[in-house]
C-alpha atoms as a PDB file:
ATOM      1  CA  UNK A   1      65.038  -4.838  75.136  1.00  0.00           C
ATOM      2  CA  UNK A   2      66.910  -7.614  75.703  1.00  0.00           C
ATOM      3  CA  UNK A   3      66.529 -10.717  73.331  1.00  0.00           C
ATOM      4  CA  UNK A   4      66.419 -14.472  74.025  1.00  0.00           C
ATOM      5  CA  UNK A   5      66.464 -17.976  71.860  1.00  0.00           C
ATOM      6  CA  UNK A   6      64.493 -20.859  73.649  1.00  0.00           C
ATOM      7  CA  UNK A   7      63.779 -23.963  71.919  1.00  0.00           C
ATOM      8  CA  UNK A   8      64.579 -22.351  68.827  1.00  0.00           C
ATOM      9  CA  UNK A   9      62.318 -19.175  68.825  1.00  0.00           C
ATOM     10  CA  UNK A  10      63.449 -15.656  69.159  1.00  0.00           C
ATOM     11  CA  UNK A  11      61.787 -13.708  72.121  1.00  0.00           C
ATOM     12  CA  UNK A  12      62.288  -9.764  73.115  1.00  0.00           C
ATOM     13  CA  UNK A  13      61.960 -10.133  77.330  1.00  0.00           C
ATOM     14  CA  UNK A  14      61.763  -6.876  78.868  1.00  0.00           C
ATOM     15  CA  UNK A  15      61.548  -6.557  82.792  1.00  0.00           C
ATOM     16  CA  UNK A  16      59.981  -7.110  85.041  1.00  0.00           C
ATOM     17  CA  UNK A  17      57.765  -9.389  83.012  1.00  0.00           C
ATOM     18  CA  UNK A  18      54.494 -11.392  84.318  1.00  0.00           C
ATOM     19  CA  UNK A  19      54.346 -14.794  84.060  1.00  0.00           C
ATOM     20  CA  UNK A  20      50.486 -15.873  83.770  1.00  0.00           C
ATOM     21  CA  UNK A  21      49.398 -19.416  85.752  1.00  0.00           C
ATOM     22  CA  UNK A  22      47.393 -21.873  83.725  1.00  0.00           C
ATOM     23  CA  UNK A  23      46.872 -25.276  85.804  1.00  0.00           C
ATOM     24  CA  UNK A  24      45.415 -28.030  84.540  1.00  0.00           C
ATOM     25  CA  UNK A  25      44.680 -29.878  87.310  1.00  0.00           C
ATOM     26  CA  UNK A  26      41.822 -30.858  89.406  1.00  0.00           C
ATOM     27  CA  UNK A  27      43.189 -29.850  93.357  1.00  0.00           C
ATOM     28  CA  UNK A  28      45.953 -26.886  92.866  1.00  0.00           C
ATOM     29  CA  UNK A  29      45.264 -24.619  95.159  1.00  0.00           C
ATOM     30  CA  UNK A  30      43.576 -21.121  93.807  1.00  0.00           C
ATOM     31  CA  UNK A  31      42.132 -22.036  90.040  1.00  0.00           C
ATOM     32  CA  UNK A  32      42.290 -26.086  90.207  1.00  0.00           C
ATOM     33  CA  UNK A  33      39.651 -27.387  88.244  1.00  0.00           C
ATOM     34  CA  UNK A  34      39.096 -24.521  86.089  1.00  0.00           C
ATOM     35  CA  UNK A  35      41.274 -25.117  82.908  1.00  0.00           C
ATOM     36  CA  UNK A  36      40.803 -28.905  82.676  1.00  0.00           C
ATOM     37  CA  UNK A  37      38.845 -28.878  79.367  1.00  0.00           C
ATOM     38  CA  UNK A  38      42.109 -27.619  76.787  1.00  0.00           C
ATOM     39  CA  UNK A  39      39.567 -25.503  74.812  1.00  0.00           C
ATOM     40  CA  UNK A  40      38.803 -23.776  78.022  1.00  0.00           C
ATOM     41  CA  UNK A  41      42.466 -23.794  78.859  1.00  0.00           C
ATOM     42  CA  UNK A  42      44.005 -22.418  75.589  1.00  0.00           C
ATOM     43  CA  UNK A  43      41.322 -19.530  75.461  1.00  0.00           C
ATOM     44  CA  UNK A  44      42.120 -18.379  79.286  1.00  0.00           C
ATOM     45  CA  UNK A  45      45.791 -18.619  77.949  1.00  0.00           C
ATOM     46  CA  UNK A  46      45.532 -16.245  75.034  1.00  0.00           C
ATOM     47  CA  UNK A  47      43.376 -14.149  77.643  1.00  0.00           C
ATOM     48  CA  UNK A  48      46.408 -13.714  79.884  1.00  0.00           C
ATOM     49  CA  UNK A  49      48.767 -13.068  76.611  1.00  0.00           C
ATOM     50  CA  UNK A  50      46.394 -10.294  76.055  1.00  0.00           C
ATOM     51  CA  UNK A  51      46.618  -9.017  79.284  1.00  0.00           C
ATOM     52  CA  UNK A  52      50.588  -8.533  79.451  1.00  0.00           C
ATOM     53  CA  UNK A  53      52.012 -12.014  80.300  1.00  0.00           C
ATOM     54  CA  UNK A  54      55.056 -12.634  78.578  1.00  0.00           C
ATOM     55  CA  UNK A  55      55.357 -15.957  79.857  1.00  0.00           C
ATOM     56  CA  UNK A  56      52.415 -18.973  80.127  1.00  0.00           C
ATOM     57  CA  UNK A  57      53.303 -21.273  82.942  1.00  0.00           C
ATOM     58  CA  UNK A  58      51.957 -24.323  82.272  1.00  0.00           C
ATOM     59  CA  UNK A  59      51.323 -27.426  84.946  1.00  0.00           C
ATOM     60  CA  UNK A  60      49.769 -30.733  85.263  1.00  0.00           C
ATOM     61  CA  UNK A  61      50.262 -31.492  88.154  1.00  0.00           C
ATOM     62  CA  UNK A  62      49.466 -29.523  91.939  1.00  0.00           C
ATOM     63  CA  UNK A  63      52.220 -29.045  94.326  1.00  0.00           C
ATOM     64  CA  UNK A  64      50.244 -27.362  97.062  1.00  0.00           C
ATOM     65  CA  UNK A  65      51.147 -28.078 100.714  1.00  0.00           C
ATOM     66  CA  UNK A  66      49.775 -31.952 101.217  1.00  0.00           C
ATOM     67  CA  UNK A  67      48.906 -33.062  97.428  1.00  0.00           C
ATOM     68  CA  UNK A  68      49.939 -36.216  96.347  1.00  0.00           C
ATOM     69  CA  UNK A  69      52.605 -36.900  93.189  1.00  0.00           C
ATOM     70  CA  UNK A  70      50.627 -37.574  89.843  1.00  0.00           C
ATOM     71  CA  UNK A  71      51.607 -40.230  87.517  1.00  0.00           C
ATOM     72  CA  UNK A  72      53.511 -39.186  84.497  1.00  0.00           C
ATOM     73  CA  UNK A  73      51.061 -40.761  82.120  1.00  0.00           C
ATOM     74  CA  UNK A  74      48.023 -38.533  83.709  1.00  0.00           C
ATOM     75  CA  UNK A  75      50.221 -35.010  83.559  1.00  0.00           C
ATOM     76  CA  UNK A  76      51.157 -35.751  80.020  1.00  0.00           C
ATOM     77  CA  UNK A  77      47.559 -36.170  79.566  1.00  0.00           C
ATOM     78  CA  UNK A  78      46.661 -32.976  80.952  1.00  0.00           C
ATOM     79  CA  UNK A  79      49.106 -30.213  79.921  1.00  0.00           C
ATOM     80  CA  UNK A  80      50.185 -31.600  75.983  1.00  0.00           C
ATOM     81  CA  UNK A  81      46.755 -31.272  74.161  1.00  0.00           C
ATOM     82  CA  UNK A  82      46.704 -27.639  75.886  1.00  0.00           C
ATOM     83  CA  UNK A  83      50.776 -27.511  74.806  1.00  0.00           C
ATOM     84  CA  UNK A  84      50.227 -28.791  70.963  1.00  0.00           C
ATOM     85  CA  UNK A  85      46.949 -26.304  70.853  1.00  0.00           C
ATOM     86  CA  UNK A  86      49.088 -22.957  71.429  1.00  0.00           C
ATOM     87  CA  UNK A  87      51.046 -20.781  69.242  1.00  0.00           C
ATOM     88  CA  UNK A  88      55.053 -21.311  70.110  1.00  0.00           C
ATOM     89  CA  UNK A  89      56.200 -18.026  68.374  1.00  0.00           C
ATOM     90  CA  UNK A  90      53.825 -15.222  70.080  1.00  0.00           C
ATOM     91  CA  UNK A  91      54.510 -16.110  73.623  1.00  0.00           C
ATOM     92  CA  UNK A  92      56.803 -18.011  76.114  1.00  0.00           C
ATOM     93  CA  UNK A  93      55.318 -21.097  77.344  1.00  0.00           C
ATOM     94  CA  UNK A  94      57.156 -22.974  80.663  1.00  0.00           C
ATOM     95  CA  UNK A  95      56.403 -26.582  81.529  1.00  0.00           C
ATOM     96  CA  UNK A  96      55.488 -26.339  85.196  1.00  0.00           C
ATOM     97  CA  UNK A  97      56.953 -29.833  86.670  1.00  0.00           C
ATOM     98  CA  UNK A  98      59.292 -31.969  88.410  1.00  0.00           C
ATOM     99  CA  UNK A  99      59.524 -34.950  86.328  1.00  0.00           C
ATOM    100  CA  UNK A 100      62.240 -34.985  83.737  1.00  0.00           C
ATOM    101  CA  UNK A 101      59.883 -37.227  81.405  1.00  0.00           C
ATOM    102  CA  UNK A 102      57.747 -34.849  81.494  1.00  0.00           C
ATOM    103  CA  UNK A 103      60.030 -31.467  81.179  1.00  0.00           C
ATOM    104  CA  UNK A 104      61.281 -33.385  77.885  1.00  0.00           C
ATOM    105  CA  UNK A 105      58.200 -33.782  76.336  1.00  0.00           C
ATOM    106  CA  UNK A 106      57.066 -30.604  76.764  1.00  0.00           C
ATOM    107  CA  UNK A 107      59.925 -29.096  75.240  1.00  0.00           C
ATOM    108  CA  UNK A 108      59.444 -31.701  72.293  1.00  0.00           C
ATOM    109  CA  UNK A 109      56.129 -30.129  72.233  1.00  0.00           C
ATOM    110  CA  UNK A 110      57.558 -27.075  71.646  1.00  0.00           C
ATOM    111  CA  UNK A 111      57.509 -25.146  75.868  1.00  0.00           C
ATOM    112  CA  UNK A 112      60.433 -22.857  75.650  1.00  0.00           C
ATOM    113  CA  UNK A 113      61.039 -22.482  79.598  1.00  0.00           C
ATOM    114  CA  UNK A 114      61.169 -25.330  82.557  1.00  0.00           C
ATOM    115  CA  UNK A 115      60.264 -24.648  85.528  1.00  0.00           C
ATOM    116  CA  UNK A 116      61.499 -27.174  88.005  1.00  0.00           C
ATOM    117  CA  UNK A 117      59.585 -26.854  91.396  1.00  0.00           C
ATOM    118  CA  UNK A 118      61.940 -29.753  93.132  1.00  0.00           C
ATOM    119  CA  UNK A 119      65.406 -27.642  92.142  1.00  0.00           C
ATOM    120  CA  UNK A 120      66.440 -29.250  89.063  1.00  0.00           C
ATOM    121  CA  UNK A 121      69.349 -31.927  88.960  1.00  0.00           C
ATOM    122  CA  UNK A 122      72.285 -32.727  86.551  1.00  0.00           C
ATOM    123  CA  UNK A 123      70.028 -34.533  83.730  1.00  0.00           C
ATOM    124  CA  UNK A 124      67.372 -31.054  84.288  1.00  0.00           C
ATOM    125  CA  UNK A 125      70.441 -28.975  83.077  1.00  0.00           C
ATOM    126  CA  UNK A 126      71.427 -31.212  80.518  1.00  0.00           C
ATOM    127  CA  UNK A 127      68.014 -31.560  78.929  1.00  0.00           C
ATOM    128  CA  UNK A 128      67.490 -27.402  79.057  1.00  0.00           C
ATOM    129  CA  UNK A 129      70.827 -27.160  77.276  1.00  0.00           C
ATOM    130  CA  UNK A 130      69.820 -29.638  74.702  1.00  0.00           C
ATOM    131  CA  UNK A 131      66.829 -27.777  74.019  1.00  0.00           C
ATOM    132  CA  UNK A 132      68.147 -24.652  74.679  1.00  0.00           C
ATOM    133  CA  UNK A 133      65.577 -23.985  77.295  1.00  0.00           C
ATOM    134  CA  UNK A 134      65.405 -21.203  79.895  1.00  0.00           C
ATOM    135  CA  UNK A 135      65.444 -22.908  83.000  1.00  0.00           C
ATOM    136  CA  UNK A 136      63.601 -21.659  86.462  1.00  0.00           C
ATOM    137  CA  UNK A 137      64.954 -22.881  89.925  1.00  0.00           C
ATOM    138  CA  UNK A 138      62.882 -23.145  92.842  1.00  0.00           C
ATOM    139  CA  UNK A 139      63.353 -23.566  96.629  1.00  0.00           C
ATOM    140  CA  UNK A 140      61.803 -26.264  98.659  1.00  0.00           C
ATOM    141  CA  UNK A 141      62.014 -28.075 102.029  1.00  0.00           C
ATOM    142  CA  UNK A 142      60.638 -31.391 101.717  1.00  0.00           C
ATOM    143  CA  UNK A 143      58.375 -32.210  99.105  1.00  0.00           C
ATOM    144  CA  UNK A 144      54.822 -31.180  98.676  1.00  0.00           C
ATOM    145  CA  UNK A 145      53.039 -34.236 100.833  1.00  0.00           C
ATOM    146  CA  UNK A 146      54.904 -32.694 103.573  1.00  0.00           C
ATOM    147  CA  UNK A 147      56.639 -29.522 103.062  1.00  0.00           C
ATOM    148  CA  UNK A 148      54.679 -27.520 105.499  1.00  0.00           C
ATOM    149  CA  UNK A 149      54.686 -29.883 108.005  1.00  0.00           C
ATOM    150  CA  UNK A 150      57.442 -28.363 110.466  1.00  0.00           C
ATOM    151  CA  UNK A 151      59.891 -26.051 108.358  1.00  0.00           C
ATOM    152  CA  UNK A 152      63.129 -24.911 110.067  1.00  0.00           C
ATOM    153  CA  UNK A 153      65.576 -23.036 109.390  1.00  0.00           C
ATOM    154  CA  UNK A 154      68.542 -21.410 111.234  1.00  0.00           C
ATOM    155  CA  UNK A 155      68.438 -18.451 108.939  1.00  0.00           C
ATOM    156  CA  UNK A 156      66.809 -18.831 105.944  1.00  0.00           C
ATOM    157  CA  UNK A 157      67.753 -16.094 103.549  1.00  0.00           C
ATOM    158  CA  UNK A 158      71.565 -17.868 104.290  1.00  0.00           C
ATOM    159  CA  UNK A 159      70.018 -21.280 103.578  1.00  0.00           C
ATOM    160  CA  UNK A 160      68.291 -20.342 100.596  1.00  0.00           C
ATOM    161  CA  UNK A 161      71.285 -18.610  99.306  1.00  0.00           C
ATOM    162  CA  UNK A 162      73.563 -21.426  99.792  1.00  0.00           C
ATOM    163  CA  UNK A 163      71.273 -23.726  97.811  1.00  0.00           C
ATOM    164  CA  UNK A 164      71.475 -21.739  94.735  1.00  0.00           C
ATOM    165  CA  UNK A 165      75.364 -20.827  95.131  1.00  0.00           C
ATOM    166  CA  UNK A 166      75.869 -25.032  95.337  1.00  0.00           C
ATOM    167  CA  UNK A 167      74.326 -25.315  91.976  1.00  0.00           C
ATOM    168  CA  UNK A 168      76.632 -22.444  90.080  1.00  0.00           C
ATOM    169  CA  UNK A 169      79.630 -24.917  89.480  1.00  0.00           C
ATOM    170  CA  UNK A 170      77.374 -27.531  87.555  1.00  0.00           C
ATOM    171  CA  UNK A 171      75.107 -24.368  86.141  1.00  0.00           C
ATOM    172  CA  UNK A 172      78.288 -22.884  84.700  1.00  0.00           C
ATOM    173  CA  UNK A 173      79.478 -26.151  83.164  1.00  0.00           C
ATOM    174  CA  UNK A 174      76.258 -25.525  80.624  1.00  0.00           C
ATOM    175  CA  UNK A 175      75.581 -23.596  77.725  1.00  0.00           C
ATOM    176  CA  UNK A 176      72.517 -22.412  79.017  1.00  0.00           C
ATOM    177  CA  UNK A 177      70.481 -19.112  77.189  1.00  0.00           C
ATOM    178  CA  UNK A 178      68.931 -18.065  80.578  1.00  0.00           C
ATOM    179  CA  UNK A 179      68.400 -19.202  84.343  1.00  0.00           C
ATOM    180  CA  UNK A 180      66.317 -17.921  86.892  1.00  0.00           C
ATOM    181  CA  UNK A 181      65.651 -18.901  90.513  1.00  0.00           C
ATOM    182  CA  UNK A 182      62.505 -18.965  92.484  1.00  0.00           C
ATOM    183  CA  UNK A 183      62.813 -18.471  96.651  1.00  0.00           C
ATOM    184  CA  UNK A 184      60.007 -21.005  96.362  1.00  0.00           C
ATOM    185  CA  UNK A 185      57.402 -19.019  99.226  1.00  0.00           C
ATOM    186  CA  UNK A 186      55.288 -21.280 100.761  1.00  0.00           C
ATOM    187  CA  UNK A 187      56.888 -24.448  99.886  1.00  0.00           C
ATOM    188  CA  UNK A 188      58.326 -25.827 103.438  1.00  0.00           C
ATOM    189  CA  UNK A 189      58.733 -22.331 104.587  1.00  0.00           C
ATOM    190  CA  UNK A 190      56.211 -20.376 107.458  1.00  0.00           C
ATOM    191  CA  UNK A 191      54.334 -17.154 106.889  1.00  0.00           C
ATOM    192  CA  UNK A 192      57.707 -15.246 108.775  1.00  0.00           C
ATOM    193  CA  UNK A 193      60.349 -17.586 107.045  1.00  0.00           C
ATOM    194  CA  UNK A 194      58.301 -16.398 104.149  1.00  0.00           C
ATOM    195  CA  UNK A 195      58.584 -12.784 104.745  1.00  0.00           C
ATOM    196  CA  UNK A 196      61.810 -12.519 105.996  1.00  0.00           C
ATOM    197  CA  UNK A 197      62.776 -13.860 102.171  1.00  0.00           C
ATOM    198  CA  UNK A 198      60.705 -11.255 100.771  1.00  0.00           C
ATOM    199  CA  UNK A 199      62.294  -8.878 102.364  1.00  0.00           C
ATOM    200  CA  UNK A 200      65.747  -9.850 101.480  1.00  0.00           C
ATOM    201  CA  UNK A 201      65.014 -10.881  97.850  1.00  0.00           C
ATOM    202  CA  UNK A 202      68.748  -8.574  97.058  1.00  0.00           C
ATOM    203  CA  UNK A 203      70.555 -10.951  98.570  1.00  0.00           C
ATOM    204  CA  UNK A 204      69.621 -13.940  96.172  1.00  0.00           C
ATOM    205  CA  UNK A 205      70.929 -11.617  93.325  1.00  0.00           C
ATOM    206  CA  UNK A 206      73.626 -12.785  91.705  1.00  0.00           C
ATOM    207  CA  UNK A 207      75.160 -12.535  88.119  1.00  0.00           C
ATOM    208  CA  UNK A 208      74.339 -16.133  87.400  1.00  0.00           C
ATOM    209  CA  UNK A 209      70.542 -15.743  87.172  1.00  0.00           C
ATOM    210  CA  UNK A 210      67.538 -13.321  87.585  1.00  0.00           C
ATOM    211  CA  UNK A 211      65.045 -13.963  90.465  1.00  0.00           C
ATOM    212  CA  UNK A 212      61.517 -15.022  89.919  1.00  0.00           C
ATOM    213  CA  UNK A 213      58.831 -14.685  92.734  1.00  0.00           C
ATOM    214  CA  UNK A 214      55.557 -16.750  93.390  1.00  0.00           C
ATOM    215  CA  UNK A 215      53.883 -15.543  95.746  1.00  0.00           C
ATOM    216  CA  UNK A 216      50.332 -14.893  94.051  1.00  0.00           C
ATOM    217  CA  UNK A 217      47.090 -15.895  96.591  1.00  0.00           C
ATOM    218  CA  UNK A 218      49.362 -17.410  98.400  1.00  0.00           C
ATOM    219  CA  UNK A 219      48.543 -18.913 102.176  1.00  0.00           C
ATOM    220  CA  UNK A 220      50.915 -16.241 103.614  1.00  0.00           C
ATOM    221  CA  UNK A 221      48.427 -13.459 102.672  1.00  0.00           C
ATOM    222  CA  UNK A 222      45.685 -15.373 104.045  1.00  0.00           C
ATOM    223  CA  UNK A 223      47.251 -15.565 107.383  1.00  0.00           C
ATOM    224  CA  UNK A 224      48.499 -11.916 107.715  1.00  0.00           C
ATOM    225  CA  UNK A 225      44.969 -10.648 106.459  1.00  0.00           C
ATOM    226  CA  UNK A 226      42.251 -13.457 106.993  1.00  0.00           C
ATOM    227  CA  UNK A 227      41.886 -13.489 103.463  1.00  0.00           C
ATOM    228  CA  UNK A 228      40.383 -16.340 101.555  1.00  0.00           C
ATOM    229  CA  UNK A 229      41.951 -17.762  98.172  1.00  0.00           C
ATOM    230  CA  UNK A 230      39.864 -15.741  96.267  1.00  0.00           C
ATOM    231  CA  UNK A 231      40.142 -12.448  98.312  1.00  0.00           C
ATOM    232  CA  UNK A 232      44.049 -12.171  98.086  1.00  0.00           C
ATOM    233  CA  UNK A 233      44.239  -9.892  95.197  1.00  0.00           C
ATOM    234  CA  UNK A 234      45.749  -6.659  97.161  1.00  0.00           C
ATOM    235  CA  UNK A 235      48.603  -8.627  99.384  1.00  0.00           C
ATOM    236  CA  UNK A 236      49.483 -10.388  95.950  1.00  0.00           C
ATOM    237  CA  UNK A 237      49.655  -6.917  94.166  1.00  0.00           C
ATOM    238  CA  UNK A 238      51.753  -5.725  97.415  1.00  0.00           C
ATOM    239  CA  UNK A 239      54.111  -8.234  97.311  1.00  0.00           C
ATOM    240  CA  UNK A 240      54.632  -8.053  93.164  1.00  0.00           C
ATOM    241  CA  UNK A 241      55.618  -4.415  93.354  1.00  0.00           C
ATOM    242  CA  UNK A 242      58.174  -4.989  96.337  1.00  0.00           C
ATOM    243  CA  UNK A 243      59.819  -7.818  94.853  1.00  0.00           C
ATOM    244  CA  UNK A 244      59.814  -5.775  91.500  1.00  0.00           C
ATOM    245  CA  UNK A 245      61.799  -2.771  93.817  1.00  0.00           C
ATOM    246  CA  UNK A 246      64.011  -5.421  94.965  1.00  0.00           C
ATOM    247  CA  UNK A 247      65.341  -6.187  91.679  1.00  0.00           C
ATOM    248  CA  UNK A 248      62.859  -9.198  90.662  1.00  0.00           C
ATOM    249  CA  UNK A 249      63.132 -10.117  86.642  1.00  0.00           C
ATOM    250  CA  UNK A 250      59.698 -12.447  86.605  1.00  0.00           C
ATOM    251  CA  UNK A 251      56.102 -12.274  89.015  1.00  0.00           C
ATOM    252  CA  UNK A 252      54.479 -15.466  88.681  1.00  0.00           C
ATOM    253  CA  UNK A 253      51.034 -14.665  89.113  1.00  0.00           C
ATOM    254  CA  UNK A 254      47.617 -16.033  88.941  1.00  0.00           C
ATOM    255  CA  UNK A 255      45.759 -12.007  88.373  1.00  0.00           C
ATOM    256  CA  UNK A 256      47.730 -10.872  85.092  1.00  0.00           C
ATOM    257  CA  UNK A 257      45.813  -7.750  84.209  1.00  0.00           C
ATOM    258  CA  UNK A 258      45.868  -6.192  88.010  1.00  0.00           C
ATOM    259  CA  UNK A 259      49.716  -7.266  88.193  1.00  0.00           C
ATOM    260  CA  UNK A 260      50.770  -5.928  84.905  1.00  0.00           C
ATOM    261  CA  UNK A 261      48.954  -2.741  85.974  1.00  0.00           C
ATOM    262  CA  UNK A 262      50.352  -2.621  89.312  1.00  0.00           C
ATOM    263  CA  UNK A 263      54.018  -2.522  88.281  1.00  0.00           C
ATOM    264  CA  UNK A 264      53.527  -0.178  85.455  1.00  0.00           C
ATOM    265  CA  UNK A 265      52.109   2.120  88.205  1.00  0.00           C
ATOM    266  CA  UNK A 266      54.516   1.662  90.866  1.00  0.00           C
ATOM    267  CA  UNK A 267      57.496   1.879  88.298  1.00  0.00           C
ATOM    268  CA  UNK A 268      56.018   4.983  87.053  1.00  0.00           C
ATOM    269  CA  UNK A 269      55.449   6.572  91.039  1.00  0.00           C
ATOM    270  CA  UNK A 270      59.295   5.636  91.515  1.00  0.00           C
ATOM    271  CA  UNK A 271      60.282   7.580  88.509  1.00  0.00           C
ATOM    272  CA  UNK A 272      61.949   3.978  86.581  1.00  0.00           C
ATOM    273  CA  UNK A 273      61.323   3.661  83.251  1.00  0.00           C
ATOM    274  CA  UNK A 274      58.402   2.095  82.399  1.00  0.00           C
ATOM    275  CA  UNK A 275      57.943  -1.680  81.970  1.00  0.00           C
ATOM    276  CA  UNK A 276      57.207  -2.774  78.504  1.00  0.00           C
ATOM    277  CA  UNK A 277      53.376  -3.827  78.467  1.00  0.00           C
ATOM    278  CA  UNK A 278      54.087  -7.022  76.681  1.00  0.00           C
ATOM    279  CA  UNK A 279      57.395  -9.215  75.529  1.00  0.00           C
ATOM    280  CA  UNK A 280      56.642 -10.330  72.051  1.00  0.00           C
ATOM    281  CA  UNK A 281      58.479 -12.376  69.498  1.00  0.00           C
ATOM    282  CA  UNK A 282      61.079 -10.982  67.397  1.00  0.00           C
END
């Protein structure tokens, strides 16, 4: 199994691994409100570790389609009591945000991963080499007050692509320990714009970084199936094993047990090797 350093601690990361969702926030989409109190927060956290996640993604702020930007004083306030409460050697946790303020003190805090929903810039890939941080990617057209307002595209598994391949020069430049990128579904994309990345998650593939894939409870489900939030379980478990076929490294998901599960299974009906049940620290 292949071994990482981030932020100074030594992780084994075998894939596919889960990445659990803890959101501290009032409004996200699926679970906000639920993990505002940190006790309640950390204890749902070492839940998920328990479950498989190898990797606790950890926000303060919601970027579902139409919230409104946070001030940096009230997401520091939210995610670093939850951040100073859990272990930093038994699990990988990734500061969920798009402002470098906070990105840098979360990894002060001791967050091993960032996880830049905007795309990252110059001073995001300076500050994960300084800590040597893993560093996650993302996709997105417009920003969340908006993003799903009218997306367009031409084609966008090109468009996508072409994002990413822009940022290999300055990526490259950087002494970085590990990148992935996120397609970023459902963030300025529609349910077929959606899809059609799915569907093509090979092409994103690339040397320069492993893919992760969000698409847990997701809108897109509810729109194909008439699903509510909390009824998406079986198109999120769907769309975790075919991105795992397609050569995903990371599911971002909100149901940890179910997806952990799910991939074991399907790996095992394929005849691959089976998934490691849990990354742990080395």
């Amino acid at each position: 199994m292949p071994e990482y350093s981030f932020n100074g601690n030594q992780f084994e990361l075998g894939f596919p691994a889960v990445m659990g969702i803890l959101n501290a926030t009032p409004d996200s989409f699926s679970d906000g409100g639920l993990h505002l109190d940190p006790k309640e927060a950390v204890a749902r956290v070492q839940e998920m570790a328990e479950e498989g996640a190898a990797i606790i993604d950890l926000g303060g702020e919601s970027t579902r389609p139409g919230s409104e930007p946070v001030s940096i004083e009230e997401e520091l306030k939210r995610v670093l009591p939850i951040l100073e409460a859990l272990p930093k050697g038994e699990f990988m946790i990734s500061i969920d945000s798009r402002n470098l303020e906070t990105q840098r003190a979360a990894l002060e805090g001791g967050a091993h991963l960032v996880n830049d929903v905007s795309g990252g810039t110059e001073e995001v890939y300076d500050l994960a080499e300084e800590f040597q941080a893993g560093l996650i990617l993302m996709h997105a057209q417009g920003d969340p007050k908006n993003m799903q307002n009218n997306p367009s595209y031409e084609e966008v598994v090109t468009e996508v692509k072409a994002f990413f391949d822009a940022k290999k020069g300055s990526l490259r430049q950087r002494d970085l320990p590990k990148v992935w990128i996120d397609p970023g579904i459902g963030f300025g994309k529609t349910t077929e714009h959606n899809l059609e990345l799915m569907r093509n998650l090979n092409h994103l593939a690339d040397p320069d970084w492993g893919i992760l894939l969000g698409s847990s409870r997701k809108s897109w489900i509810g729109q194909l199936c008439g699903a509510p939030v909390d009824q998406r379980l079986g198109g999120s478990l769907a769309s975790a094993i075919h991105a795992v076929s397609c050569g995903a490294e990371i599911i971002r998901a909100h149901d940890v047990r179910e997806t952990v599960q799910a991939i074991a299974v399907g790996q095992a009906l394929t005849g691959e090797s089976k998934p490691e049940e849990s990354s742990r620290n080395g």
